[in-house]
C-alpha atoms as a PDB file:
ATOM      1  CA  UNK A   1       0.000   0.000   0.000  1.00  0.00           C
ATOM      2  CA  UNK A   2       1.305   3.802  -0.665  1.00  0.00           C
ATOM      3  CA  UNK A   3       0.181   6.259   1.411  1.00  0.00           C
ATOM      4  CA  UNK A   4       0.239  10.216  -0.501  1.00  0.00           C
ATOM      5  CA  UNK A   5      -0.752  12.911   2.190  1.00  0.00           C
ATOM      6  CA  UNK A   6      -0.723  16.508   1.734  1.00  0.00           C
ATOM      7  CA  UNK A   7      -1.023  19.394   3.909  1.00  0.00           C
ATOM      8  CA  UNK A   8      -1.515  22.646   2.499  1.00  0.00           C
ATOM      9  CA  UNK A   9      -2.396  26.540   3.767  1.00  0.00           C
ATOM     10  CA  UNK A  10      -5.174  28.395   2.412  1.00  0.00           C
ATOM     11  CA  UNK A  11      -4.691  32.247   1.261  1.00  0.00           C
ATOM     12  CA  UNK A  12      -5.647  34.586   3.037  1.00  0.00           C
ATOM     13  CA  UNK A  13      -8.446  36.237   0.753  1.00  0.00           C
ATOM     14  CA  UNK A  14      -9.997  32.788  -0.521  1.00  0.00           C
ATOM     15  CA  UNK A  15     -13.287  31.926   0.126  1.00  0.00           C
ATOM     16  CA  UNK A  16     -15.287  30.128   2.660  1.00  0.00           C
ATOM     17  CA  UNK A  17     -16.787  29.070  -0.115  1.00  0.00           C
ATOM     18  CA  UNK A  18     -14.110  28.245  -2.348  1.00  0.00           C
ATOM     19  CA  UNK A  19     -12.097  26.329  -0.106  1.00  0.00           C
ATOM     20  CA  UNK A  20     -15.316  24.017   1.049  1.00  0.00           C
ATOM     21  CA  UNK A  21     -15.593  23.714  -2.886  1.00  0.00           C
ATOM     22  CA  UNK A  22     -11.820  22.587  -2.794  1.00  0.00           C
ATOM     23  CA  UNK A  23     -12.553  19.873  -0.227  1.00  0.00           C
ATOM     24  CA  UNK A  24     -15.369  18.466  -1.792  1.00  0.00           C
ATOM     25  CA  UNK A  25     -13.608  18.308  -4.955  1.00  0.00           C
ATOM     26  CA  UNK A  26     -10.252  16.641  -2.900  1.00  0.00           C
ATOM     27  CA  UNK A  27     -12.957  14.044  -1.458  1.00  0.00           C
ATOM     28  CA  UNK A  28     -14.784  13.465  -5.078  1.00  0.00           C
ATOM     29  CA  UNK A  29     -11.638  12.111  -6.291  1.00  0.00           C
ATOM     30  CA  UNK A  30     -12.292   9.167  -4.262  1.00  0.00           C
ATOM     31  CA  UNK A  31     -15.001   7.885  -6.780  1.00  0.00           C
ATOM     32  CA  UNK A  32     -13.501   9.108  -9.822  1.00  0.00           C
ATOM     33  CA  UNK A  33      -9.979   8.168 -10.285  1.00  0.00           C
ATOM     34  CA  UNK A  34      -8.926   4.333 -10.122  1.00  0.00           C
ATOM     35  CA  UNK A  35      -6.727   3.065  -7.809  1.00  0.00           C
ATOM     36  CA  UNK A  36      -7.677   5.200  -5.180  1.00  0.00           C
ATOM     37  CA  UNK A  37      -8.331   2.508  -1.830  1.00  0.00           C
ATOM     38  CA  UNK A  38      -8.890   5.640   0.599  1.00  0.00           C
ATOM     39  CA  UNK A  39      -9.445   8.925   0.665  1.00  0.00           C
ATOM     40  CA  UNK A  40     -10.125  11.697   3.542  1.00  0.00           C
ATOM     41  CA  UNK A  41      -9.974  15.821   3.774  1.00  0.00           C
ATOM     42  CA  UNK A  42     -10.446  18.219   5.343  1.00  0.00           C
ATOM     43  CA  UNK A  43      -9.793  21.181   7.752  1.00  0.00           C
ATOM     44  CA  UNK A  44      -7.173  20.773  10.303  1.00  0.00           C
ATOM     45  CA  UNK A  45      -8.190  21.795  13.954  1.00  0.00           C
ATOM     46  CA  UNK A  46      -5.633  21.145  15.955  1.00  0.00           C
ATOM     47  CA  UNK A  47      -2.831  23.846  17.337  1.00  0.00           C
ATOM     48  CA  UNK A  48      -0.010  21.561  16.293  1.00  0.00           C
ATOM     49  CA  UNK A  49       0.056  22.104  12.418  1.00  0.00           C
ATOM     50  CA  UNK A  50       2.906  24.203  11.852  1.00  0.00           C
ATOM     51  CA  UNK A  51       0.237  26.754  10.119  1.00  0.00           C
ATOM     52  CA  UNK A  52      -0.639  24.183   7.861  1.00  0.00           C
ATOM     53  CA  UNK A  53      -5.005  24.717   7.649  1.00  0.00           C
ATOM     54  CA  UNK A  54      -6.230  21.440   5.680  1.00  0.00           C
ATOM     55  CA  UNK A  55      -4.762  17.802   4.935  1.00  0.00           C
ATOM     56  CA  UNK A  56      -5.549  15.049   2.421  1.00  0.00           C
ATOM     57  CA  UNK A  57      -5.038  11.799   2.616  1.00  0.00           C
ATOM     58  CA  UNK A  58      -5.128   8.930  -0.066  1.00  0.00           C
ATOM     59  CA  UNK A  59      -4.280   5.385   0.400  1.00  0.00           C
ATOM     60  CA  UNK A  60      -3.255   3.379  -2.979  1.00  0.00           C
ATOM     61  CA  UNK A  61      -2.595  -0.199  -3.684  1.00  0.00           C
ATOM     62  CA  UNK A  62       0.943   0.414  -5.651  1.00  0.00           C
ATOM     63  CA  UNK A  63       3.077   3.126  -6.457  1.00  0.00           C
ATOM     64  CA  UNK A  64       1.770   2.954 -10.637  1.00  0.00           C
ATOM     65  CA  UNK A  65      -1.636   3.659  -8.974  1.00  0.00           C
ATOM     66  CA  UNK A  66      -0.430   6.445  -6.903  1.00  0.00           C
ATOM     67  CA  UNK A  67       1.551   7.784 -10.346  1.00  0.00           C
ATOM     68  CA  UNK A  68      -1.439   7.596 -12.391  1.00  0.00           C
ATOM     69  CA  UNK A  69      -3.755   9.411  -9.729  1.00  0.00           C
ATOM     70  CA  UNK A  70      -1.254  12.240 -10.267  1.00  0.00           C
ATOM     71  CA  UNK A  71      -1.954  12.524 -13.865  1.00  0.00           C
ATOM     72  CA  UNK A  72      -5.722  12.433 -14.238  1.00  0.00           C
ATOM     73  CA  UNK A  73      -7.409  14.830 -15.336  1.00  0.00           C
ATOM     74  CA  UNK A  74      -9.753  15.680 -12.333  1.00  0.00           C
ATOM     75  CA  UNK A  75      -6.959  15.237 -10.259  1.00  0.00           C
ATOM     76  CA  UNK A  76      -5.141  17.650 -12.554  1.00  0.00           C
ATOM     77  CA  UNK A  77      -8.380  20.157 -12.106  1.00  0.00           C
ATOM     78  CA  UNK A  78      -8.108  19.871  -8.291  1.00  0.00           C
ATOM     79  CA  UNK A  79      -4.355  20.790  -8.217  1.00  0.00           C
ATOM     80  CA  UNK A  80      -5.208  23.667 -10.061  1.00  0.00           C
ATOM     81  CA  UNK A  81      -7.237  24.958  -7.717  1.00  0.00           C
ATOM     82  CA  UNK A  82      -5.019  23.772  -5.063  1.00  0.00           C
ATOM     83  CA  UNK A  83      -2.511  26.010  -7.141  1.00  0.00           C
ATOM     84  CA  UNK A  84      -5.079  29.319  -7.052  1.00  0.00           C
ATOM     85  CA  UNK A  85      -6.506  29.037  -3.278  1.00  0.00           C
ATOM     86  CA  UNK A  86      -3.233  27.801  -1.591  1.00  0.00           C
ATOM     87  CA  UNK A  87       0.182  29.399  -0.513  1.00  0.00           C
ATOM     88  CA  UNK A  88       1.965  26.582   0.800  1.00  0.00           C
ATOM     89  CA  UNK A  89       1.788  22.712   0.378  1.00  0.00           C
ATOM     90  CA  UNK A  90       4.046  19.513   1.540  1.00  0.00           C
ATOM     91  CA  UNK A  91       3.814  16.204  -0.223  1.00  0.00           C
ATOM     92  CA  UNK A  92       4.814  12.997   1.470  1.00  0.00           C
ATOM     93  CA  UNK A  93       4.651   9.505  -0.058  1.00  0.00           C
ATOM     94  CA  UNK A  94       5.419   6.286   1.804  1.00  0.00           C
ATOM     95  CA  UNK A  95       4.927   2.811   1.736  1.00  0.00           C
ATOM     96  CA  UNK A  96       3.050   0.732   3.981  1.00  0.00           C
END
């Protein structure tokens, strides 16, 4: 199993709006792109994120799953907005 989790920050001037529309875009991936075992995001809470404000997580069952999540296209349409609503991000990938 490969496990792909991202934490990201949100801008300063985007949306309420826009950024729930970013998560439920993050979680629609889930259904859409094959390979994908798991999937969670959503808004961090906690006072230990290293002002980091949301995480995603997605569980794959090989690393060619993992490498062709990265180049669908809806995927591809979420990192854009990731790209436009976002000021900092951190990848990790591991195997479990």
């Amino acid at each position: 199993m490969i496990d792909h989790l991202v934490f990201f920050t949100a801008r300063g001037d985007a949306s309420h709006e826009d950024l729930e529309d970013l998560i439920s875009s993050l979680r629609k991936l889930k259904s859409s792109v094959p390979g994908v075992v798991e999937l969670s995001a959503g808004e961090n809470f906690s006072e230990r994120s290293g002002g980091y404000t949301h995480g995603v997580f997605v569980r794959f069952g090989s690393t060619a799953d993992l490498e062709s999540y990265l180049k669908h296209p809806e995927h591809l349409a979420v990192v854009e907005k990731l790209d436009r609503l976002t000021t900092g991000r951190i990848v990790v990938d591991y195997e479990t």
